[in-house]
N, C-alpha and C. Protein backbone atom coordinates (compact mmCIF):
# COMPACT_ATOMS: atom_id res chain seq x y z
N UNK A 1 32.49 8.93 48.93
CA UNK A 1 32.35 10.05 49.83
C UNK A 1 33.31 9.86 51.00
N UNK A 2 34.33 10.94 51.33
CA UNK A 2 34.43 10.92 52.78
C UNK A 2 34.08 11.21 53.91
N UNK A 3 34.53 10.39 55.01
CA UNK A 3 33.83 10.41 56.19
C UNK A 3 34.31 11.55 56.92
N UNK A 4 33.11 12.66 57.59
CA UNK A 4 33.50 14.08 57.79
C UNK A 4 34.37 13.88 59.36
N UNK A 5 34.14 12.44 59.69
CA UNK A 5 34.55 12.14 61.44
C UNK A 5 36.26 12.42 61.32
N UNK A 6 36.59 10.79 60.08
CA UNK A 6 37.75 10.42 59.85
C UNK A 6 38.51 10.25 58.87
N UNK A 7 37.65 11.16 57.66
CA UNK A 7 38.55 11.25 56.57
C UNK A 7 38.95 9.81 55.91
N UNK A 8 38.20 8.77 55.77
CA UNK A 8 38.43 7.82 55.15
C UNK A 8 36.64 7.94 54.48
N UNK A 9 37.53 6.87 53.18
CA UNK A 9 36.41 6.27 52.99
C UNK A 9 34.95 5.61 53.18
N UNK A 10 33.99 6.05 52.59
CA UNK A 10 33.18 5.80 52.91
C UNK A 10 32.37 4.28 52.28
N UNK A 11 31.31 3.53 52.66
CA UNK A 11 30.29 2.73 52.09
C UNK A 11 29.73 3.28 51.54
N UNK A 12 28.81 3.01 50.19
CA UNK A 12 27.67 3.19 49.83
C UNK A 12 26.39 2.29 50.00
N UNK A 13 25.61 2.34 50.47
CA UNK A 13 24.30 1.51 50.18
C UNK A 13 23.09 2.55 50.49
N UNK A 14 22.10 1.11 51.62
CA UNK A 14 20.84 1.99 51.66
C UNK A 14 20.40 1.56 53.29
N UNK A 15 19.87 2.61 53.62
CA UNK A 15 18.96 2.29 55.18
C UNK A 15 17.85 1.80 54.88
N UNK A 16 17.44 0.44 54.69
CA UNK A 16 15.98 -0.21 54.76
C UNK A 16 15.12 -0.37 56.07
N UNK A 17 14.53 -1.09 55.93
CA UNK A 17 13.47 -1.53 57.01
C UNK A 17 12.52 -2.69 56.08
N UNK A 18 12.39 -3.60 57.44
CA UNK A 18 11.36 -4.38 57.31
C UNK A 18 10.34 -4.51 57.69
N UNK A 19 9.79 -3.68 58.45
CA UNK A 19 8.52 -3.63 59.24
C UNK A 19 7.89 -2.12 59.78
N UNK A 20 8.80 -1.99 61.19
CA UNK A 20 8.50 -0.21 61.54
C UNK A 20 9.17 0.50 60.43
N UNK A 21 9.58 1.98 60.59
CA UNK A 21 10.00 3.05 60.33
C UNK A 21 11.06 3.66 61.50
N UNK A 22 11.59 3.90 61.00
CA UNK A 22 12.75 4.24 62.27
C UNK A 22 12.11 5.35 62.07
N UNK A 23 12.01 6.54 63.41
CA UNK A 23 12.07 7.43 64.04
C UNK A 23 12.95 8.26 64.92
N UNK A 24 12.71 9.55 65.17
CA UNK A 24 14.13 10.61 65.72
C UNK A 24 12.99 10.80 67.16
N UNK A 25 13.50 10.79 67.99
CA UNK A 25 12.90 11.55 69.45
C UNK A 25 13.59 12.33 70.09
N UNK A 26 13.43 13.02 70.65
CA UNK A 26 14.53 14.64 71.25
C UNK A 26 14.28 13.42 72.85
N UNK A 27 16.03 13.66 73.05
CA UNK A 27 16.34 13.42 74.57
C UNK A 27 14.96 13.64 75.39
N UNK A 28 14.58 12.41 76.53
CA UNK A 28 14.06 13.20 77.35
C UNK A 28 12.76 12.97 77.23
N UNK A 29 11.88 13.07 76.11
CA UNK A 29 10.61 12.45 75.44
C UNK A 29 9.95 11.44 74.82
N UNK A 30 8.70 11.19 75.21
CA UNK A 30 8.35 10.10 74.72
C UNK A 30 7.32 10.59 73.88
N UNK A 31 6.82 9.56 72.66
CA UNK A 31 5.69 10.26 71.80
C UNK A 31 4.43 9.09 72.77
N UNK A 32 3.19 10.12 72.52
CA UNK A 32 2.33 9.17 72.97
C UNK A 32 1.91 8.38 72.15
N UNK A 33 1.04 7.29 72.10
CA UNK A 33 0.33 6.47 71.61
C UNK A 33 0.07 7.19 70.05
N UNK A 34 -0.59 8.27 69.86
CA UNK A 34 -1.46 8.82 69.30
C UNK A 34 -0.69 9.49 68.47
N UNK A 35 0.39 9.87 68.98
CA UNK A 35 1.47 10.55 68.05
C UNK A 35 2.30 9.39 67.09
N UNK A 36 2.70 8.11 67.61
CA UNK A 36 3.60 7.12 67.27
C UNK A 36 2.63 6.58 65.96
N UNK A 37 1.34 6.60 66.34
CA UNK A 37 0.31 5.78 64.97
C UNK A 37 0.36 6.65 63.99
N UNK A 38 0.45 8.02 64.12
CA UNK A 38 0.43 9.16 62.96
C UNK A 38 1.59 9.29 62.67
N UNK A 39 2.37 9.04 62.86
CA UNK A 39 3.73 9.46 62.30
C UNK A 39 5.10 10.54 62.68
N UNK A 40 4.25 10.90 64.01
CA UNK A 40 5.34 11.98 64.08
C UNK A 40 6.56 11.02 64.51
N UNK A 41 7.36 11.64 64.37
CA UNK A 41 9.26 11.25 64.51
C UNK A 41 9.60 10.63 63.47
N UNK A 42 8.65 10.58 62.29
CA UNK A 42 9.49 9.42 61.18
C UNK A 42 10.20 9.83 60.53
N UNK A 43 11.16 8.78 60.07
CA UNK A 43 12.15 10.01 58.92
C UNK A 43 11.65 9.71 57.62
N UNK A 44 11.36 11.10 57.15
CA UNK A 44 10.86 10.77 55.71
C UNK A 44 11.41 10.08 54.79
N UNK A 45 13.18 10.10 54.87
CA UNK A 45 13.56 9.31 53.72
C UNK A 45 13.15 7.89 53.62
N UNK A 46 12.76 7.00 54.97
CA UNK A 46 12.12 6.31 54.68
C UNK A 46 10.61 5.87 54.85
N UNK A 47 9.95 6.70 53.66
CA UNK A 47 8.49 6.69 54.46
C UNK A 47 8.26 5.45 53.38
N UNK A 48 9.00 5.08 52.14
CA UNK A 48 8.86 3.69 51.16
C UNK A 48 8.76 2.45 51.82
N UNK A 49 7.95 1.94 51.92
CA UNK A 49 8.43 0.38 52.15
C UNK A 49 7.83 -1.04 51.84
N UNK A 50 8.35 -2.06 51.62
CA UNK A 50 8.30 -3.11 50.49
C UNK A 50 10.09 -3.47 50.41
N UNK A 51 9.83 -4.77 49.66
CA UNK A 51 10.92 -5.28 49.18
C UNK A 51 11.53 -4.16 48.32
N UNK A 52 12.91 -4.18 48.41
CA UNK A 52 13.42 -3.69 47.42
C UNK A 52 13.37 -2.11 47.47
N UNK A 53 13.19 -1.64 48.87
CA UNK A 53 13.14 -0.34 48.74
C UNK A 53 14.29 0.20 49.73
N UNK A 54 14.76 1.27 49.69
CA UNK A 54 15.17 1.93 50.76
C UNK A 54 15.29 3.52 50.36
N UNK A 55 16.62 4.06 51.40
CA UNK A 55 17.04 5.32 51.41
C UNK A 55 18.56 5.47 51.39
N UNK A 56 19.22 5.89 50.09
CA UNK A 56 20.80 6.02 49.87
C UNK A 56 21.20 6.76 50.92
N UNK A 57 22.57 5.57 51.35
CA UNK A 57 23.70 5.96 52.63
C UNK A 57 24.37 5.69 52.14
N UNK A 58 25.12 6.71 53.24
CA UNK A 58 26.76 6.45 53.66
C UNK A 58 27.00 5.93 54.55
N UNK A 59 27.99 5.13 54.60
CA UNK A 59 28.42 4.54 56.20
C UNK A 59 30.27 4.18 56.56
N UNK A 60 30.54 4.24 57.55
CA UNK A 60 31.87 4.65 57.87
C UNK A 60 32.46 3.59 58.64
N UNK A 61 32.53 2.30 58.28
CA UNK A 61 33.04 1.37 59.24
C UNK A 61 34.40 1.67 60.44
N UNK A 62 35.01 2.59 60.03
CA UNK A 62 36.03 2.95 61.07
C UNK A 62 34.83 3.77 62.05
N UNK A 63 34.44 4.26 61.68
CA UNK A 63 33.62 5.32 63.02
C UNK A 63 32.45 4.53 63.67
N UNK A 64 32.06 4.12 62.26
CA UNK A 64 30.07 4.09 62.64
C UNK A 64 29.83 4.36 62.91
N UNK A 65 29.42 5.23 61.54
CA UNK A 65 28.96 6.49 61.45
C UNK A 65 27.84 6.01 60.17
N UNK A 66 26.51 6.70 59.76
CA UNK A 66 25.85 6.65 58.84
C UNK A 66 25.45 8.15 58.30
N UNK A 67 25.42 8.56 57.23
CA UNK A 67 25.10 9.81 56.95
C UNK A 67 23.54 9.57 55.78
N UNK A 68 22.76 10.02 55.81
CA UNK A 68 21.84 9.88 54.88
C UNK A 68 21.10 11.55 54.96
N UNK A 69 20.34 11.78 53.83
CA UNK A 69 19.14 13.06 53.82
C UNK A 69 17.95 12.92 54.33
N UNK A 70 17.50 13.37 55.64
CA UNK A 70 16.17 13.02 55.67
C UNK A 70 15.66 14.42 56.04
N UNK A 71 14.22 14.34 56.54
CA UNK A 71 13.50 15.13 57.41
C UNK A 71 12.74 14.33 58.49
N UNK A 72 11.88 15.05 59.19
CA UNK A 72 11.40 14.50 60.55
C UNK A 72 9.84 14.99 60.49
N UNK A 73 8.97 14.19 60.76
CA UNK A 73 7.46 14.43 60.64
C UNK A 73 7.13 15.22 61.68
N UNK A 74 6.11 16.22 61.97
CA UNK A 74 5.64 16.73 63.07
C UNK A 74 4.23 16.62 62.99
């Protein structure tokens, strides 16, 4: 895949995790307590987790840049 920044080549792999879930937050906000235990801000592509799991990327070592498909919990 190319990179939409710089027109080079791209990486293939995967965005894992070992523990949390990465999450998206809008500038400016914090989730409360109550929101962070339920899930809002997670990205669904990685709601898997365990060894051996992730979510197929792209990544752009000239930019760093990562591109992946997700959505966002509400």
């Amino acid at each position: 895949m190319k990179c939409p920044y710089c027109d080079r080549e791209m990486l293939f792999g995967a965005l894992t995790t070992t523990r949390d879930r990465p999450c998206f937050v809008e500038d400016g906000r914090r989730l409360t307590f109550g929101e962070a235990i339920s899930g809002v801000g997670q990205l669904t592509a990685t709601k898997a987790k365990g060894i051996g799991t992730g979510t197929p990327a792209h990544y752009c070592s000239a930019c760093r840049k990562m591109i992946i498909e997700t959505g966002v919990c509400r």
